[in-house]
Every structure is written in structure tokens, then in C-alpha cells.
Protein backbone atom coordinates (compact mmCIF):
# COMPACT_ATOMS: atom_id res chain seq x y z
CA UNK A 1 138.38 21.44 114.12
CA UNK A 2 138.46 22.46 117.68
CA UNK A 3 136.55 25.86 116.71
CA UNK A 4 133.80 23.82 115.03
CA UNK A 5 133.06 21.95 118.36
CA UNK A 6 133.21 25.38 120.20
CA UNK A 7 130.40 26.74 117.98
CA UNK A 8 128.37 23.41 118.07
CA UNK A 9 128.59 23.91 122.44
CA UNK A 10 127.70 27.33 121.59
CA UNK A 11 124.72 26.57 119.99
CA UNK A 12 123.80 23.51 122.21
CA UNK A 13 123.89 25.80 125.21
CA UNK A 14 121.85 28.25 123.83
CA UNK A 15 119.36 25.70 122.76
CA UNK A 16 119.15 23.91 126.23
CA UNK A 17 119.19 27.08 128.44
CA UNK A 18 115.88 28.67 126.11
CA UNK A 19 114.40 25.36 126.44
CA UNK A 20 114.97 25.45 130.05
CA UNK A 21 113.50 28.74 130.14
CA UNK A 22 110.38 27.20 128.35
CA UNK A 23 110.95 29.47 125.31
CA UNK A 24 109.59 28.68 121.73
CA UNK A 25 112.83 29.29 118.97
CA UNK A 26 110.26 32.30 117.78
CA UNK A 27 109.58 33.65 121.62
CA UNK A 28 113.15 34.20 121.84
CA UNK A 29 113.61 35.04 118.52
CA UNK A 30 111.33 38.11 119.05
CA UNK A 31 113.00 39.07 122.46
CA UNK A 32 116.27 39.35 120.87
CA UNK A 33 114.79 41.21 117.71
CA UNK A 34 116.39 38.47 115.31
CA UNK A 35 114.52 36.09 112.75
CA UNK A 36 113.34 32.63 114.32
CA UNK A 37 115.72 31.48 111.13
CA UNK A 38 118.94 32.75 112.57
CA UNK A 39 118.55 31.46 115.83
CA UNK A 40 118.01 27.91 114.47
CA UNK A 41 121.09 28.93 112.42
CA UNK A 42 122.71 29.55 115.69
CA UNK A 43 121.45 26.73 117.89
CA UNK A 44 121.70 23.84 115.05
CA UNK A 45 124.17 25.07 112.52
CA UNK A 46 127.30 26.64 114.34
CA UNK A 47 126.26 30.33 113.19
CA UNK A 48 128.20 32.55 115.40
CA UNK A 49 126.23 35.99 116.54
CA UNK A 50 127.75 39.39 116.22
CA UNK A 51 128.87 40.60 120.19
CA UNK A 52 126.06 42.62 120.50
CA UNK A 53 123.89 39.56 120.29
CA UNK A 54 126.13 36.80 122.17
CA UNK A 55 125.51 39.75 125.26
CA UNK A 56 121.55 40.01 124.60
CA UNK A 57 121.65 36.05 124.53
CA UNK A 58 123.66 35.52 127.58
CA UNK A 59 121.51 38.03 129.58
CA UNK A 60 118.46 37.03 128.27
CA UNK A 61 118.79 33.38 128.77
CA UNK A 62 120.89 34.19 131.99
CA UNK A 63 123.79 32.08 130.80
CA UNK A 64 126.97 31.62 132.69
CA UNK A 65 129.15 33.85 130.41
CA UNK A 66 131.61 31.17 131.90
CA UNK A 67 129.86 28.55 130.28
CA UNK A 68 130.12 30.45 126.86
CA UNK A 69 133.66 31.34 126.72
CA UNK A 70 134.82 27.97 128.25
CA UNK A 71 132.66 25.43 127.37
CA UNK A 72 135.91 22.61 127.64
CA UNK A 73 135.54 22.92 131.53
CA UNK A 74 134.50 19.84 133.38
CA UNK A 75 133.68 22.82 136.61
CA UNK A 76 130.91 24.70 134.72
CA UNK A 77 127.58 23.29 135.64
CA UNK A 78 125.16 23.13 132.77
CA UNK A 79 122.30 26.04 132.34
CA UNK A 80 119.54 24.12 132.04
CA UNK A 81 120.96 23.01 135.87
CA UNK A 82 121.34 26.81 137.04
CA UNK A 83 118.23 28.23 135.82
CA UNK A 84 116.02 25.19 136.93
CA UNK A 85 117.46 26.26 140.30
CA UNK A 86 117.04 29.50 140.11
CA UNK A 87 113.28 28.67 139.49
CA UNK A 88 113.45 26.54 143.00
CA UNK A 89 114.41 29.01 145.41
């Protein structure tokens, strides 16, 4: 059970950190040379991306590789937080 909520953060990070970015599902979709289908697979239904992809995500979306590994911890601040700030200074 615990894995399932891991994947659902997963995906909920990914979703708010390329909606932070202002990215369309198919913008980022085309960045990461995947199908707009498997990234709603991976933002709404749990789908877990091969390691080749979690890296393109995380670098693309410039996601806390903290905040993907260890999504339990009450320290991480969220990315939609990090990359509106990065947008600020």
C-alpha cells in the first residue's frame, strides 16, 4: 500500500512542478520524446517511468531529486514553491 502512495506523490509532483513551469501535458510530452498518453499515465495513474526518463523528468522540470526519492519528508519544500522562486530572483 505504501508503494501505491509513493507512485501517486510521484505523479502529483510531476504534475504540479510542469504546471508550475506553465507546460501543456503535450509540451512536455514532446520535450521528453514520450506520448502525451504516458505522461497522463504517469501524472494520474501511478505509471512508473523507466530511469532514463525519471532523470529527463527531474532535469527537465528541475525537480528536487530529494523530493522524488523522499516524498514522506515534512523538510522538502514543494516544486511548484522552488521553481516559482527560481522565476523571482
Amino acid at each position: 500500500m505504501q508503494n501505491t502512495n509513493k507512485s501517486d506523490c510521484f505523479g502529483s509532483v510531476v504534475k504540479s512542478a510542469r504546471q508550475a513551469k506553465g507546460l501543456t501535458q503535450s509540451q512536455l510530452a514532446e520535450s521528453l520524446n514520450i506520448t502525451p498518453r504516458y505522461l497522463k499515465a504517469i501524472e494520474n495513474s501511478g505509471r512508473k517511468p523507466s530511469y532514463d526518463l525519471l532523470v529527463r523528468i527531474i532535469r527537465e522540470l528541475e525537480i528536487p531529486a530529494d523530493e522524488i526519492f523522499y516524498p514522506e519528508s515534512e523538510d522538502i519544500i514543494s516544486s511548484a514553491k522552488i521553481i516559482s522562486l527560481r522565476k523571482i530572483t
